[in-house]
N, C-alpha and C. Protein backbone atom coordinates (compact mmCIF):
# COMPACT_ATOMS: atom_id res chain seq x y z
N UNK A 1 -72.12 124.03 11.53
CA UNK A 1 -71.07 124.41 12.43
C UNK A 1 -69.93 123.38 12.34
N UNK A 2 -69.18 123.99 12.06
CA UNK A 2 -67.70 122.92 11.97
C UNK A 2 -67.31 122.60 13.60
N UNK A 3 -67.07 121.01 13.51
CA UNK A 3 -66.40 120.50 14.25
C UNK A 3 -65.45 119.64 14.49
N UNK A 4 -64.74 119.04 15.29
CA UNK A 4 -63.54 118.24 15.39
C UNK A 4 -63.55 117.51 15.23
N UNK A 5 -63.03 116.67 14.01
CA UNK A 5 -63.20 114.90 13.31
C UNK A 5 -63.53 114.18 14.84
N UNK A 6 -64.94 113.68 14.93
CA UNK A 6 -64.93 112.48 15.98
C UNK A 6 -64.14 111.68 16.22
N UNK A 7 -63.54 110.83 17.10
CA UNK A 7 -62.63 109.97 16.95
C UNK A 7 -63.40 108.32 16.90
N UNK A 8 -63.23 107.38 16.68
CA UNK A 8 -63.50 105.94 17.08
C UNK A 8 -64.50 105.72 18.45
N UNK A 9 -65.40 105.28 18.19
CA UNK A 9 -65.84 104.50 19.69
C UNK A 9 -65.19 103.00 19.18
N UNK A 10 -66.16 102.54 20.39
CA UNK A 10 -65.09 101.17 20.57
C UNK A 10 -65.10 100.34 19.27
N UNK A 11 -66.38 100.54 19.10
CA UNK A 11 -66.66 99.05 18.12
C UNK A 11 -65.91 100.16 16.56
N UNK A 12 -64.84 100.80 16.51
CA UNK A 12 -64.46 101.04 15.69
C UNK A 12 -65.15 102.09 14.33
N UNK A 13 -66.38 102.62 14.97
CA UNK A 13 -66.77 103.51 14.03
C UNK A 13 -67.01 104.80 14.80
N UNK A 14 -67.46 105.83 13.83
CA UNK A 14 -67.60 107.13 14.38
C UNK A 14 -68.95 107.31 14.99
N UNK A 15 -69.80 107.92 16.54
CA UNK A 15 -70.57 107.62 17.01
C UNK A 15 -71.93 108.43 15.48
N UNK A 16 -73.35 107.95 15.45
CA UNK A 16 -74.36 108.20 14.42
C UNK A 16 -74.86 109.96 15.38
N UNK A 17 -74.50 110.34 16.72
CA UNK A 17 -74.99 111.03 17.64
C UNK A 17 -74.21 111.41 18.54
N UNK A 18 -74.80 112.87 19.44
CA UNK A 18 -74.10 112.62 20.83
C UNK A 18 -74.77 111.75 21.66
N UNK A 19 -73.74 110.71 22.21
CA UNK A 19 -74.49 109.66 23.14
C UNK A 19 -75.39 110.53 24.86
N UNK A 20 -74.43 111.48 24.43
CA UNK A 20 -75.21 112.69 26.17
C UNK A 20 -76.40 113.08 26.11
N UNK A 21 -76.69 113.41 24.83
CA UNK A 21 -77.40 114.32 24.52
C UNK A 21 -77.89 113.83 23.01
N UNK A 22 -79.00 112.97 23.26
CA UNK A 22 -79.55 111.77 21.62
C UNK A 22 -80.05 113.20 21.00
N UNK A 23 -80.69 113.93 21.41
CA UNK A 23 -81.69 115.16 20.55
C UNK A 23 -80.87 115.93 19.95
N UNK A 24 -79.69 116.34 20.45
CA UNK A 24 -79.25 117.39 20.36
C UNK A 24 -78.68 117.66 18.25
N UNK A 25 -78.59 118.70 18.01
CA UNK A 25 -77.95 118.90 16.61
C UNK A 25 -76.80 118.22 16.43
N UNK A 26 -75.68 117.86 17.32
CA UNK A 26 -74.45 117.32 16.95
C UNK A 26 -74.51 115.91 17.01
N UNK A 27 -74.82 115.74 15.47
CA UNK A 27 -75.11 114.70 14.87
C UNK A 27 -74.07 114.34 13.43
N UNK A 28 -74.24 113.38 13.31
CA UNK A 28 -73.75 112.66 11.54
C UNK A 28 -74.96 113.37 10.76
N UNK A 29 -74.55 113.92 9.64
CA UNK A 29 -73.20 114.07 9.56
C UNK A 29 -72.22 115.53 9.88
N UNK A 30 -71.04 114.99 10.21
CA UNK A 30 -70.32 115.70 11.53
C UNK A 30 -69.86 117.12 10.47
N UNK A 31 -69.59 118.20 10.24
CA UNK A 31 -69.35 119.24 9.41
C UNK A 31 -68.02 119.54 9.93
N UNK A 32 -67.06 118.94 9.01
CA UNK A 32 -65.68 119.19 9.85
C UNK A 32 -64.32 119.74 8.58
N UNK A 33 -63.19 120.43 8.75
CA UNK A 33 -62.79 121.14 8.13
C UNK A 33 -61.90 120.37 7.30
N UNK A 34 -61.54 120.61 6.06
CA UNK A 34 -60.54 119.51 5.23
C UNK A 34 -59.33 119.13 5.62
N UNK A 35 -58.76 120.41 6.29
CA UNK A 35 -56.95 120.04 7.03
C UNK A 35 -57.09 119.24 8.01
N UNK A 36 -58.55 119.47 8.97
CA UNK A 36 -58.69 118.27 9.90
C UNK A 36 -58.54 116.93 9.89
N UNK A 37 -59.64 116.88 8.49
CA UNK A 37 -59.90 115.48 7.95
C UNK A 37 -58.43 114.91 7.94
N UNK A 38 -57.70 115.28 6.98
CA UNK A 38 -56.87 114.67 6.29
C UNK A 38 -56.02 114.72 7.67
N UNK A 39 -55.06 115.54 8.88
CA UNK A 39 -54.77 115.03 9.59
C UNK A 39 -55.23 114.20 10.55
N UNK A 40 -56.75 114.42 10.92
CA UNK A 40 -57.40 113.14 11.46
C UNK A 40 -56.93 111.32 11.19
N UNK A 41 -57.09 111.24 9.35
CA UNK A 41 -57.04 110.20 9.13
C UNK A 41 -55.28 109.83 8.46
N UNK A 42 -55.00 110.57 8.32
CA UNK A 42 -53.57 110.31 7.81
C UNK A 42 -52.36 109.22 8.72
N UNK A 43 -52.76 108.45 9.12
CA UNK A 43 -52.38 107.85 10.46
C UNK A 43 -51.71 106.70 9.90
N UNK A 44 -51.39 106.24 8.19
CA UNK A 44 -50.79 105.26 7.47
C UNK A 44 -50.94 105.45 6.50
N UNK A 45 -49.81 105.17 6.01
CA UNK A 45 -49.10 105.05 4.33
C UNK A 45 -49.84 104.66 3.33
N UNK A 46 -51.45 103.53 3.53
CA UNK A 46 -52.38 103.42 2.89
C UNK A 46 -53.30 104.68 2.98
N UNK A 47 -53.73 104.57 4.11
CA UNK A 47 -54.37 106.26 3.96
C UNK A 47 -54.35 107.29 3.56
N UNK A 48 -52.50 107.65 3.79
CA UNK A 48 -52.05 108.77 3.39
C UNK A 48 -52.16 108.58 1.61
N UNK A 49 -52.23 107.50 0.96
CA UNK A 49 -52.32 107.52 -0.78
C UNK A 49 -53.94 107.71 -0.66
N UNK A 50 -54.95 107.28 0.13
CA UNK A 50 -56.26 108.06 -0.71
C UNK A 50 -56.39 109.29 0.00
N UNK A 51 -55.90 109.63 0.88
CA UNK A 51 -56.27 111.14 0.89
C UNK A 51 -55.54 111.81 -0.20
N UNK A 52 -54.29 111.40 -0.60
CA UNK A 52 -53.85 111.92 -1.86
C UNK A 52 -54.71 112.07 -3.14
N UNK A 53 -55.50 110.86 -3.36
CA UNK A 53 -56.36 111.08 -4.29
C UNK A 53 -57.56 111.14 -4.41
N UNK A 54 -57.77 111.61 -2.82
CA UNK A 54 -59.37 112.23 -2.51
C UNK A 54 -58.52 114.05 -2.89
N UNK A 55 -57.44 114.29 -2.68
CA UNK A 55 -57.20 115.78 -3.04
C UNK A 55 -57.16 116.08 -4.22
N UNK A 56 -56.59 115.00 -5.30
CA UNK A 56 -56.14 115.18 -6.15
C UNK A 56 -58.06 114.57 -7.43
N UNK A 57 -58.37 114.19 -7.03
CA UNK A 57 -60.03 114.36 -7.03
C UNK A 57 -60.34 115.21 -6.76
N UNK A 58 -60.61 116.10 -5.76
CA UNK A 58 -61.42 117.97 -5.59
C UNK A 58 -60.50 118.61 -6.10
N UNK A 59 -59.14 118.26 -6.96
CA UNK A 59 -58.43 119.18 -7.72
C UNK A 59 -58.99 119.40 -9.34
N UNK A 60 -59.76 118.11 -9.50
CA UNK A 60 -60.24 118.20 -10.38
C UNK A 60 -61.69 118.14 -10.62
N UNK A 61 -62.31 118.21 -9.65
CA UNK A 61 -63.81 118.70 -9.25
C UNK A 61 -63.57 120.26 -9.60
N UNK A 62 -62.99 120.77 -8.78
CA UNK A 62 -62.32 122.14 -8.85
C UNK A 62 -61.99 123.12 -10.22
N UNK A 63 -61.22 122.30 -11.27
CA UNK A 63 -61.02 122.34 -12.70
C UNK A 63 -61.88 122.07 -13.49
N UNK A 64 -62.84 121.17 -12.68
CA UNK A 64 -64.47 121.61 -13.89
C UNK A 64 -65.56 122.47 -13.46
N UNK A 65 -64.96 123.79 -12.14
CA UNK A 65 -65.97 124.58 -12.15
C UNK A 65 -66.75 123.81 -10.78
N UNK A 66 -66.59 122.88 -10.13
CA UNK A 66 -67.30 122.66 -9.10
C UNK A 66 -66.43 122.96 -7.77
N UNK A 67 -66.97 124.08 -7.53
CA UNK A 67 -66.46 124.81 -6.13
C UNK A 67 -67.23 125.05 -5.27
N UNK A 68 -68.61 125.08 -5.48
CA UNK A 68 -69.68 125.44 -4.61
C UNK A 68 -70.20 124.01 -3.96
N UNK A 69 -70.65 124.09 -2.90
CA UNK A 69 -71.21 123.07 -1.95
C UNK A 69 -70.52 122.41 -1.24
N UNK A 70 -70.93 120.78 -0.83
CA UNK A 70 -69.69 120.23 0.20
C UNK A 70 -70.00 118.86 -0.03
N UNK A 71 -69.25 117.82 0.50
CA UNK A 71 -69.17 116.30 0.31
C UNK A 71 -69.86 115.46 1.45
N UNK A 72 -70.15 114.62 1.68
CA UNK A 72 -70.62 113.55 2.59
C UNK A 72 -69.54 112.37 2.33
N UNK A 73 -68.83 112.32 3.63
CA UNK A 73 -67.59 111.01 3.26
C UNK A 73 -67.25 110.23 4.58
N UNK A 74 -67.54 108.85 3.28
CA UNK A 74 -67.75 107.99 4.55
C UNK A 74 -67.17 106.30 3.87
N UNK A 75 -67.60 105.63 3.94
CA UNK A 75 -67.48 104.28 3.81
C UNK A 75 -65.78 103.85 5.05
N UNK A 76 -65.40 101.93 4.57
CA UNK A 76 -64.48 101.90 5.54
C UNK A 76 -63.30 103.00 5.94
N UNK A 77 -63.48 103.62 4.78
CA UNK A 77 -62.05 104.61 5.20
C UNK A 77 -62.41 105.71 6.77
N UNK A 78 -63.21 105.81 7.04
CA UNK A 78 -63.71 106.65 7.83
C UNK A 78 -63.87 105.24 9.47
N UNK A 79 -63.72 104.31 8.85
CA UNK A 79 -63.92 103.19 9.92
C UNK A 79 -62.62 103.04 10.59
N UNK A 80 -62.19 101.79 11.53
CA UNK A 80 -60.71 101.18 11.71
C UNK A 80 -60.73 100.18 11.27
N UNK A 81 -60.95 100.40 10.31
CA UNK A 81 -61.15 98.59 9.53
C UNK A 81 -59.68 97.91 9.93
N UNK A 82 -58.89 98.27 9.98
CA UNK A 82 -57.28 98.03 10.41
C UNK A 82 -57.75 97.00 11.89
N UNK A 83 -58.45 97.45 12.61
CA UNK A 83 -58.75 96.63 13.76
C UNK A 83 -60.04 95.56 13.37
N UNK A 84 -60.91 96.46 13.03
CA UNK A 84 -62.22 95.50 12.78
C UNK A 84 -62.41 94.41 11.79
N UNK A 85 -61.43 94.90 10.40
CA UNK A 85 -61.41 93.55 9.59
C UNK A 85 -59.82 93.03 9.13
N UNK A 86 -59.04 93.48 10.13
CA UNK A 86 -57.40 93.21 9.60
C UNK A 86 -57.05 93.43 8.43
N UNK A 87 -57.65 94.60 7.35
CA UNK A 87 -56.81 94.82 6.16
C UNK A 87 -57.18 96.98 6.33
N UNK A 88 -56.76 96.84 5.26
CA UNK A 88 -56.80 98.87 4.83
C UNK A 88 -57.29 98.90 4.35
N UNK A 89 -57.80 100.13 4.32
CA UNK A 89 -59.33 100.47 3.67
C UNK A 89 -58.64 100.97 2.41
N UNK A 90 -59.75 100.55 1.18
CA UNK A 90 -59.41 100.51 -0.08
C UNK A 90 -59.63 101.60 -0.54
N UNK A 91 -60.33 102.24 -0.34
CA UNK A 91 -60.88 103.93 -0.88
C UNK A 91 -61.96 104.64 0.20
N UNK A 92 -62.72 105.96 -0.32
CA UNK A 92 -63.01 106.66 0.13
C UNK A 92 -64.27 106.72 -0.50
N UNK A 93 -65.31 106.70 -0.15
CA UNK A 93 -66.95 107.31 -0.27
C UNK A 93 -66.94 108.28 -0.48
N UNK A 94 -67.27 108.94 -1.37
CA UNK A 94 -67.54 110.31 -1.30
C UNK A 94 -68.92 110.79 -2.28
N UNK A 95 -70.03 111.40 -1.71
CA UNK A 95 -71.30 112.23 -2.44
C UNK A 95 -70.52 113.61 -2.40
N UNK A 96 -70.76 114.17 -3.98
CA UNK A 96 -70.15 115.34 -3.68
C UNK A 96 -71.67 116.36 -3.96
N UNK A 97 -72.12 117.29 -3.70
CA UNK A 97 -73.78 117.75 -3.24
C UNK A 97 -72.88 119.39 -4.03
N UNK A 98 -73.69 119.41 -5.22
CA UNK A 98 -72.88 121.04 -5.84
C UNK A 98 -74.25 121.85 -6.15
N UNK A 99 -73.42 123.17 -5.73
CA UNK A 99 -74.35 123.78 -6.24
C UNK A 99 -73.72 124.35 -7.67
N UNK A 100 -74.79 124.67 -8.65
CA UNK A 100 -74.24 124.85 -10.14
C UNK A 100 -74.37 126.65 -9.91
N UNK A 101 -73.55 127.49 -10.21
CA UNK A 101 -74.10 128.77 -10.00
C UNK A 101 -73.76 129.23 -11.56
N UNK A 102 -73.71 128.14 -12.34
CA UNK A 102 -73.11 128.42 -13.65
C UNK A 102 -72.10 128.14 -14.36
N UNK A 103 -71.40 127.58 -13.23
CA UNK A 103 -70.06 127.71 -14.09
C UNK A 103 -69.32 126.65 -13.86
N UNK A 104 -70.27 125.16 -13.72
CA UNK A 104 -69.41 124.44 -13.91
C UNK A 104 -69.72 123.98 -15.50
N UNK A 105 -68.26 123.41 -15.86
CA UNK A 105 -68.49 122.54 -16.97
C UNK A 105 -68.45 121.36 -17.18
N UNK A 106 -70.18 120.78 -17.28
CA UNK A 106 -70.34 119.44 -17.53
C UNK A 106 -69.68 118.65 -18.39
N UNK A 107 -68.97 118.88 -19.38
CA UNK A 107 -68.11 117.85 -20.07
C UNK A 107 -66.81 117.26 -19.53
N UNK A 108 -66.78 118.70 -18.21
CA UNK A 108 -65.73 118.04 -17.47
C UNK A 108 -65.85 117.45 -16.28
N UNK A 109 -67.13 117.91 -15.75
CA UNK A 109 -67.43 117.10 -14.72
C UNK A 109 -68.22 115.76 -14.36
N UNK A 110 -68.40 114.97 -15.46
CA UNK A 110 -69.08 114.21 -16.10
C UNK A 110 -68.80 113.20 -15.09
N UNK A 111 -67.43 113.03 -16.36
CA UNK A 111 -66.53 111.93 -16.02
C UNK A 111 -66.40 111.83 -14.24
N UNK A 112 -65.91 112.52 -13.83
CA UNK A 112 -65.35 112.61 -12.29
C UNK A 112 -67.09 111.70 -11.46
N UNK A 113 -67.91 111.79 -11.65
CA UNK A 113 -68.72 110.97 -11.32
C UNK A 113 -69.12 109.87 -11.38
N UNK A 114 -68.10 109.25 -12.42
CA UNK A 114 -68.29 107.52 -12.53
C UNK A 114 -67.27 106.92 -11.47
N UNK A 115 -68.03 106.15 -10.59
CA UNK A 115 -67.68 105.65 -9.25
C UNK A 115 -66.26 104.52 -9.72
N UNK A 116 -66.31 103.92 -10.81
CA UNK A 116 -65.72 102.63 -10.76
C UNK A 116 -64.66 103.60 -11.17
N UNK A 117 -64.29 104.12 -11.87
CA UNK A 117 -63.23 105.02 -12.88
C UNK A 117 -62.25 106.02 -11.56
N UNK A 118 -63.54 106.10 -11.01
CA UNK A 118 -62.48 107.52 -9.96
C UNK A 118 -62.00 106.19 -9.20
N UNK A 119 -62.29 105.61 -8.53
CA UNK A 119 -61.90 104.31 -7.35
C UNK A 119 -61.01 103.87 -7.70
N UNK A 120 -60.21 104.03 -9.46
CA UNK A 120 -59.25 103.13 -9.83
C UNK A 120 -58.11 104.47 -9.87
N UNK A 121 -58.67 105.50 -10.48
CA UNK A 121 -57.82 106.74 -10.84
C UNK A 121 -57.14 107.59 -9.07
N UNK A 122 -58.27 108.00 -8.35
CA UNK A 122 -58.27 108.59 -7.00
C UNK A 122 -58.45 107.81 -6.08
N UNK A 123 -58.84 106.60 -5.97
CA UNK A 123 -59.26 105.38 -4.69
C UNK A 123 -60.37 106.44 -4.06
N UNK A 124 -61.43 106.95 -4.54
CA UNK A 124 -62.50 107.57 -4.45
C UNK A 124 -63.86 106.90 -5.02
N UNK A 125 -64.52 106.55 -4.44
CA UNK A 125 -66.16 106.18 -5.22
C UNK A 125 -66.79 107.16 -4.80
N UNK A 126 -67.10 107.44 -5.92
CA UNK A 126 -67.31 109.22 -6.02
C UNK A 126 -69.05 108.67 -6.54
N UNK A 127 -70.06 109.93 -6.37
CA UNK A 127 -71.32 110.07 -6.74
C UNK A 127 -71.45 111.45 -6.42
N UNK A 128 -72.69 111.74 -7.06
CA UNK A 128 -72.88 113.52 -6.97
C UNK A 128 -74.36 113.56 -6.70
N UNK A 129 -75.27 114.59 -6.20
CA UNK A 129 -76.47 115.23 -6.23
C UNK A 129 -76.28 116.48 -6.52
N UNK A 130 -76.79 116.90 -7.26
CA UNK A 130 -76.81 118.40 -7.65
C UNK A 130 -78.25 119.08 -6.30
N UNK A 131 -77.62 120.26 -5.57
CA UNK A 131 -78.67 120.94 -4.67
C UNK A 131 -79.76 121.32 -5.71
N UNK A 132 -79.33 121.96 -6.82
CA UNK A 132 -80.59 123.03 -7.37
C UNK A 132 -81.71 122.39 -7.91
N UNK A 133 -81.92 120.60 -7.89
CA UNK A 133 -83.05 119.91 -8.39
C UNK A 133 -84.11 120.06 -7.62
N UNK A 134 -85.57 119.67 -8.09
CA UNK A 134 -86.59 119.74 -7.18
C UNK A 134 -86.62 119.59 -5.63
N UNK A 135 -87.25 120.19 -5.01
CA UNK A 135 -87.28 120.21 -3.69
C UNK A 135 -87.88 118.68 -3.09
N UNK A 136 -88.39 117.59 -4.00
CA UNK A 136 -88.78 116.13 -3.64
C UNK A 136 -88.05 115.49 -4.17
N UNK A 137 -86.97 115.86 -5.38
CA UNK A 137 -85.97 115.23 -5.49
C UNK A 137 -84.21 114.71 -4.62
N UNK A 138 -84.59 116.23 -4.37
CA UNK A 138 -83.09 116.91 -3.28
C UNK A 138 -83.63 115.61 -2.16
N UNK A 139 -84.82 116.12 -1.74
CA UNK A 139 -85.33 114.62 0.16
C UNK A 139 -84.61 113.51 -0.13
N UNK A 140 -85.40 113.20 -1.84
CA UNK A 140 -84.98 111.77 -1.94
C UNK A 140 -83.56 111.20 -1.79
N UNK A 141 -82.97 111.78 -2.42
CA UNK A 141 -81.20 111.90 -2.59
C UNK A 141 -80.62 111.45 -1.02
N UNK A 142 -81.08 113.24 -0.55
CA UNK A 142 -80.49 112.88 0.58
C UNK A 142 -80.59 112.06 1.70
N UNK A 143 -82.16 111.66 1.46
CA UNK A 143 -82.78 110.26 2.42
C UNK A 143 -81.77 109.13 1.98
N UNK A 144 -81.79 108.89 0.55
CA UNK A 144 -81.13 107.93 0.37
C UNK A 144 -80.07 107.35 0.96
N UNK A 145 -78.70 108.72 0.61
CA UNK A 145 -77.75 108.48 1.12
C UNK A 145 -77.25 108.34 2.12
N UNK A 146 -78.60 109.22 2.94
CA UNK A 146 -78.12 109.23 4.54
C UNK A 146 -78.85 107.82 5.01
N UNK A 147 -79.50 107.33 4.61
CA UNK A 147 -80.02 105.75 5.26
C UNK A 147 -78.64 104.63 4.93
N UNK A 148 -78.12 104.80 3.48
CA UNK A 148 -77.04 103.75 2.86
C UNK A 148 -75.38 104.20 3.70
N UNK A 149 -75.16 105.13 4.17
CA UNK A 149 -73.90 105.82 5.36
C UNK A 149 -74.44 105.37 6.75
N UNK A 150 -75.49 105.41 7.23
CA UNK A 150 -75.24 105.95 8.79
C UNK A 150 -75.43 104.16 9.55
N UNK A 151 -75.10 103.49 9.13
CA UNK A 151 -75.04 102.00 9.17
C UNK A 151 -73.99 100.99 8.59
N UNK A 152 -73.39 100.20 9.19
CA UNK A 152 -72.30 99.45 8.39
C UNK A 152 -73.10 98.04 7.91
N UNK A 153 -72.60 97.33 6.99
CA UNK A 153 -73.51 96.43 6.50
C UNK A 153 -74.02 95.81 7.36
N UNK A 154 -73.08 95.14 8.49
CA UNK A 154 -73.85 94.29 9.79
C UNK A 154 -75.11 95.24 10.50
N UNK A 155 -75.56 96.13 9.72
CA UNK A 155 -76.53 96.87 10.31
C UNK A 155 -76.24 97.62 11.58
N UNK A 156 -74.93 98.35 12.06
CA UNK A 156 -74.34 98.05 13.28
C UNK A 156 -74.05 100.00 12.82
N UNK A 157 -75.24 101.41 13.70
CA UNK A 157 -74.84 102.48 13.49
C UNK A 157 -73.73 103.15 13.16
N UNK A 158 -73.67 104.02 12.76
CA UNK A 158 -72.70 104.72 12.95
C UNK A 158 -72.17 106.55 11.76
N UNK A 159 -71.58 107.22 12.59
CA UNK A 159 -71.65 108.38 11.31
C UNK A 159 -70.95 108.63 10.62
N UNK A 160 -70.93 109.98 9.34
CA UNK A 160 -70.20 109.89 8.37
C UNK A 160 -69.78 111.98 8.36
N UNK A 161 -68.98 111.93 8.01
CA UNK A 161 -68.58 113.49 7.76
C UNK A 161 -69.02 114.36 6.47
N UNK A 162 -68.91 115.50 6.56
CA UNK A 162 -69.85 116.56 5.72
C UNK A 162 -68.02 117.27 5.64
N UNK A 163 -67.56 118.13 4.47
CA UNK A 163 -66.36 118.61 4.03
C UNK A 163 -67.23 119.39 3.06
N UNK A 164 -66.84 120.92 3.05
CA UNK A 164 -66.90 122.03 2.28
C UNK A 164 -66.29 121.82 1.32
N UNK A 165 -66.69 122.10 -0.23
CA UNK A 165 -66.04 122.17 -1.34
C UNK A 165 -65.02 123.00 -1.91
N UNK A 166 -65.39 124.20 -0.87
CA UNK A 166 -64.47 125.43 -1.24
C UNK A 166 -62.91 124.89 -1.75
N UNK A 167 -62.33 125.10 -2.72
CA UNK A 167 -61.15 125.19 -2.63
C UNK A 167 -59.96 125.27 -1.87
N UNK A 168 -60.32 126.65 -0.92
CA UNK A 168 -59.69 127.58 0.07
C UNK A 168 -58.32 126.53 0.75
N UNK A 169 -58.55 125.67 0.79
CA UNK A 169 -57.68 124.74 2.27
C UNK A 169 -57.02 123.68 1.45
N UNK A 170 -57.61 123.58 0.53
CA UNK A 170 -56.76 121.93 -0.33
C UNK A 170 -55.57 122.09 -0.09
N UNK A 171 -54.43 123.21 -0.47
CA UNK A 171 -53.30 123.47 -0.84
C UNK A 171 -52.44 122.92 0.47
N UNK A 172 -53.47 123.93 1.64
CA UNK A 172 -52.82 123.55 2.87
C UNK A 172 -53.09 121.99 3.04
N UNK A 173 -53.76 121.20 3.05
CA UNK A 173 -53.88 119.96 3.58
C UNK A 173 -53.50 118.86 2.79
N UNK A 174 -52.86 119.26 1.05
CA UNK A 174 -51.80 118.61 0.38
C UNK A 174 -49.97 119.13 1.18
N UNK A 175 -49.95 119.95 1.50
CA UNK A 175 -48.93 120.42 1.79
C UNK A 175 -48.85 119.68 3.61
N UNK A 176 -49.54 119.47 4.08
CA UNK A 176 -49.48 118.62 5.54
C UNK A 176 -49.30 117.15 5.02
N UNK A 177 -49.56 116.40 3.90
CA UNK A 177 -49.28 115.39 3.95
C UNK A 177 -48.24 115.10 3.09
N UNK A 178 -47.62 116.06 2.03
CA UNK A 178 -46.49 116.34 2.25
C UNK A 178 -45.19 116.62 3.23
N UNK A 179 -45.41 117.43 3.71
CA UNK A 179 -44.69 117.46 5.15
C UNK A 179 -44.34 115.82 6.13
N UNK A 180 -45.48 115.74 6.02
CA UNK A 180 -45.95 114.29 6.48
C UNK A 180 -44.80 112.97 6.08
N UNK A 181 -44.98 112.92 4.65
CA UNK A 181 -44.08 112.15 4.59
C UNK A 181 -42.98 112.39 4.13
N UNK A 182 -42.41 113.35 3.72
CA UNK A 182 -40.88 114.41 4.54
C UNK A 182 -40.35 113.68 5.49
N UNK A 183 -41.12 113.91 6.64
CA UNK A 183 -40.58 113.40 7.74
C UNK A 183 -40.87 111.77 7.83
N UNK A 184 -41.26 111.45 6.83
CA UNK A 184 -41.45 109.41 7.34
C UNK A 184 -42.92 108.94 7.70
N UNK A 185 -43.75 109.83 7.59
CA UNK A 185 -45.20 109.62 7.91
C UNK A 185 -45.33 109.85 9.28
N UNK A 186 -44.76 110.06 10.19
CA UNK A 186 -44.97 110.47 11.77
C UNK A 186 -45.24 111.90 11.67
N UNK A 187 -46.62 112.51 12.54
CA UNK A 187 -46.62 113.76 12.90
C UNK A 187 -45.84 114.60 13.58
């Protein structure tokens, strides 16, 4: 169920839970829509360049046939590191989780998965799990990743967002941060 980019609790990250309600499903990670994201976080001129090349990254996820599934994105960019460690967050986390229905092409989607390469090209540290692997492989993956996100190194909780792969919305949410800085970066 899609919902509304969480905002900050205090200590500067996004809550791991609802604090009302610990049981409940609305949990990290939060399933929230791409135009959101990107106006959620678009809030500075550093930001606004990796969401540029977190788009311009699923433009080319996109061009090798990976359209199916959705992302897990998180690291400082998703933090206020702006408050918590006085600098801007350098890039963007991103697991991208595909499903193959055939038609992607691995020679092109290869590349787009080397973390150090995209971080320099998109300010993205990009990694992938493919859904259609074993059913004790898929746990592992996703245990993994979800233990190495839902914590900041000081061991100190916190959650991370889920983004649909679909295509459908990129256009619009390049075109908002366009607009965006049209006008000077103010909404």
């Amino acid at each position: 169920m899609i919902v509304a980019v969480p905002g900050w609790n205090s200590q500067g990250v996004i809550e791991p839970f609802d604090l009302g309600n610990p049981t409940s499903l609305a949990r990290s990670p939060y399933e929230v829509s791409l135009l959101d994201f990107v106006k959620h976080y678009a809030i500075s001129s550093a930001r606004r360049t990796i969401l540029r090349g977190f788009l311009d990254y699923r433009a080319a996820l996109h061009n090798a046939g990976v359209n199916q599934g959705f992302q897990w994105v998180d690291g400082s960019f998703t933090e206020q590191v702006e408050l918590l460690q006085s600098r801007d967050p350098k890039d963007v986390d991103v697991v991208t989780f595909i499903i193959d229905g055939g038609q992607v092409n691995y020679l092109l989607a290869a590349p787009l998965f080397d973390a150090e390469r995209m971080s320099q090209l998109h300010h993205v540290d990009a990694y992938c799990v493919e859904l259609n692997i074993p059913p004790r492989e898929l746990v592992f993956w996703s245990s993994y990743w979800y233990s190495m996100w839902s914590h900041r190194r000081n061991q100190q909780w916190k959650g991370f967002l889920q983004i649909d792969l679909d295509p459908t919305s990129d256009s619009a949410a390049l075109a908002y941060l366009n607009n965006l800085d049209a006008q000077g970066g103010t909404p």
